[in-house]
C-alpha atoms as a PDB file:
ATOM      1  CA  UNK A   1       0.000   0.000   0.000  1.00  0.00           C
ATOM      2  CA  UNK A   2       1.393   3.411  -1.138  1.00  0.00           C
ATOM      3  CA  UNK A   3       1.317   6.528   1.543  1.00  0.00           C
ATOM      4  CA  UNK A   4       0.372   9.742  -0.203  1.00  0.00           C
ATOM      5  CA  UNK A   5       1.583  12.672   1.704  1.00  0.00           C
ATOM      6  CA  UNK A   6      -1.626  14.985   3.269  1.00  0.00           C
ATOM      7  CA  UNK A   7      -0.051  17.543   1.732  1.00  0.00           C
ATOM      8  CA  UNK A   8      -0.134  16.058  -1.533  1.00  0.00           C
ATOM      9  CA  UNK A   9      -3.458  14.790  -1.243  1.00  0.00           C
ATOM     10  CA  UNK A  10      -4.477  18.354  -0.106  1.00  0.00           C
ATOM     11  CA  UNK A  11      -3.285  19.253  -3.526  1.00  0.00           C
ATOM     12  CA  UNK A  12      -4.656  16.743  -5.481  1.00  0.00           C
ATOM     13  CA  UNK A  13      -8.099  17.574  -4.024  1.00  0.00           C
ATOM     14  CA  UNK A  14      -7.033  21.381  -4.789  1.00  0.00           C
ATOM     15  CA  UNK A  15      -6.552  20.910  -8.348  1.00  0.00           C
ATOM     16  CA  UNK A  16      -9.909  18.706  -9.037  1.00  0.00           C
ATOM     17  CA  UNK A  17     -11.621  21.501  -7.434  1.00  0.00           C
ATOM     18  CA  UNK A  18     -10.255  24.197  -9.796  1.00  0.00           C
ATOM     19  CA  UNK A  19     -10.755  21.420 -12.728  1.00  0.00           C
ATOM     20  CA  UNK A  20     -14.381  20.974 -11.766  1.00  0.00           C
ATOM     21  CA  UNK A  21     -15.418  24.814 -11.376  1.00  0.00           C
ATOM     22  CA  UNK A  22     -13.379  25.766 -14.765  1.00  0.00           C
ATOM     23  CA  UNK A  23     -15.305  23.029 -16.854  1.00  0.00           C
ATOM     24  CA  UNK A  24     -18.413  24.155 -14.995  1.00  0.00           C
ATOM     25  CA  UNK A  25     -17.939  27.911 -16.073  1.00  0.00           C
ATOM     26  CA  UNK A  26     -17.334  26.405 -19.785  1.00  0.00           C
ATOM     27  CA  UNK A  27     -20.582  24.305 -20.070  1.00  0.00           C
ATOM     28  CA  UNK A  28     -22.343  28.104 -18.804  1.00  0.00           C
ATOM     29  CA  UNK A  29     -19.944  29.813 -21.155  1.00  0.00           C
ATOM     30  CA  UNK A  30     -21.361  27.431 -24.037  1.00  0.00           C
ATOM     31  CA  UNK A  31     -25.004  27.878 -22.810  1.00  0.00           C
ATOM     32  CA  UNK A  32     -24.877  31.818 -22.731  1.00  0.00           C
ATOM     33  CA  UNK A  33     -23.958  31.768 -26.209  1.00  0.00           C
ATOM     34  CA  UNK A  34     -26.072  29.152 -27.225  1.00  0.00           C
ATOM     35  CA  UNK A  35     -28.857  31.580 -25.387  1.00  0.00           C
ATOM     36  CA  UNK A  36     -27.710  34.410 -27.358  1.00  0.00           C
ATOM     37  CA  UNK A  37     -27.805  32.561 -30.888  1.00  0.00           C
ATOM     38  CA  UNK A  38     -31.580  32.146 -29.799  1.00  0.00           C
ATOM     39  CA  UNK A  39     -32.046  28.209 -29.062  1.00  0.00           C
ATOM     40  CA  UNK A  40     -34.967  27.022 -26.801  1.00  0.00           C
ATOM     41  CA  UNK A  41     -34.293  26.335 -23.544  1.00  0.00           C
ATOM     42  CA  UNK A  42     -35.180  22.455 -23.991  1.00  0.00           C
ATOM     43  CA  UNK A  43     -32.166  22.672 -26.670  1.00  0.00           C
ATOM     44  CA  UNK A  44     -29.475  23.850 -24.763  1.00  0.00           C
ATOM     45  CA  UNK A  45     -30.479  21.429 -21.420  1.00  0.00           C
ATOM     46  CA  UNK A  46     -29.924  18.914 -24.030  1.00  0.00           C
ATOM     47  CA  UNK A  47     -26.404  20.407 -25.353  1.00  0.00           C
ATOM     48  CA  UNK A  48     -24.872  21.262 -21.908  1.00  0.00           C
ATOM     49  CA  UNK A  49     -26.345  18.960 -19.179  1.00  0.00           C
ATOM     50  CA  UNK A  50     -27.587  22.095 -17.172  1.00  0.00           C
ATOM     51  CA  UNK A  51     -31.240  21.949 -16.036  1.00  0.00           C
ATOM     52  CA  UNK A  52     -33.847  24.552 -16.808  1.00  0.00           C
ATOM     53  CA  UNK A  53     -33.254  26.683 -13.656  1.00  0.00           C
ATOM     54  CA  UNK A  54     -29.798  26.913 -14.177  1.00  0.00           C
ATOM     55  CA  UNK A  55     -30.160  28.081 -17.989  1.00  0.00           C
ATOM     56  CA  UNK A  56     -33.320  30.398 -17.151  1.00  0.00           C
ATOM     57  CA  UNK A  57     -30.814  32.565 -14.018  1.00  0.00           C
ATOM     58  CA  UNK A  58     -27.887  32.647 -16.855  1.00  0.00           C
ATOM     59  CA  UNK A  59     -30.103  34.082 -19.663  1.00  0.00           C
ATOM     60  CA  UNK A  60     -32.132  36.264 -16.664  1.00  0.00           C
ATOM     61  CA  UNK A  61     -28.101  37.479 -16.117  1.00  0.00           C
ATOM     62  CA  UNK A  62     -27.701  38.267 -19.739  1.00  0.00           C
ATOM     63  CA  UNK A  63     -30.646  40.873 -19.575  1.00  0.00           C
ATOM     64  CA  UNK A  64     -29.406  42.675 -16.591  1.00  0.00           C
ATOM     65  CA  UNK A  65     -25.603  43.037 -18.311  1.00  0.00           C
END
């Protein structure tokens, strides 16, 4: 059985976080412009995974920008 320093598994869990939110601000990044091209709703749950709350709060966003 291998040891993995806490420090290192501190790290580990670190990065994943970072990995996680950056390919979560990518899918939203993919659905606002999917939004602004004009697709339904039903569409672009289908495209990025994201349910219909989600996608309604990040097109409500685009109209207050």
């Amino acid at each position: 059985m291998k040891f993995i320093p806490l420090v290192d598994q501190r790290d580990e869990m670190l990065r994943q976080l970072v990995k996680e939110e950056g390919i979560e601000e990518g899918i939203e990044k993919v659905a606002r412009n999917l939004l602004s091209m004009g697709l339904p709703v039903e569409t672009i749950k289908k495209a990025t995974g994201l349910n219909e709350a989600t996608i309604r709060s990040l097109k409500k966003d685009m109209r207050v920008k």
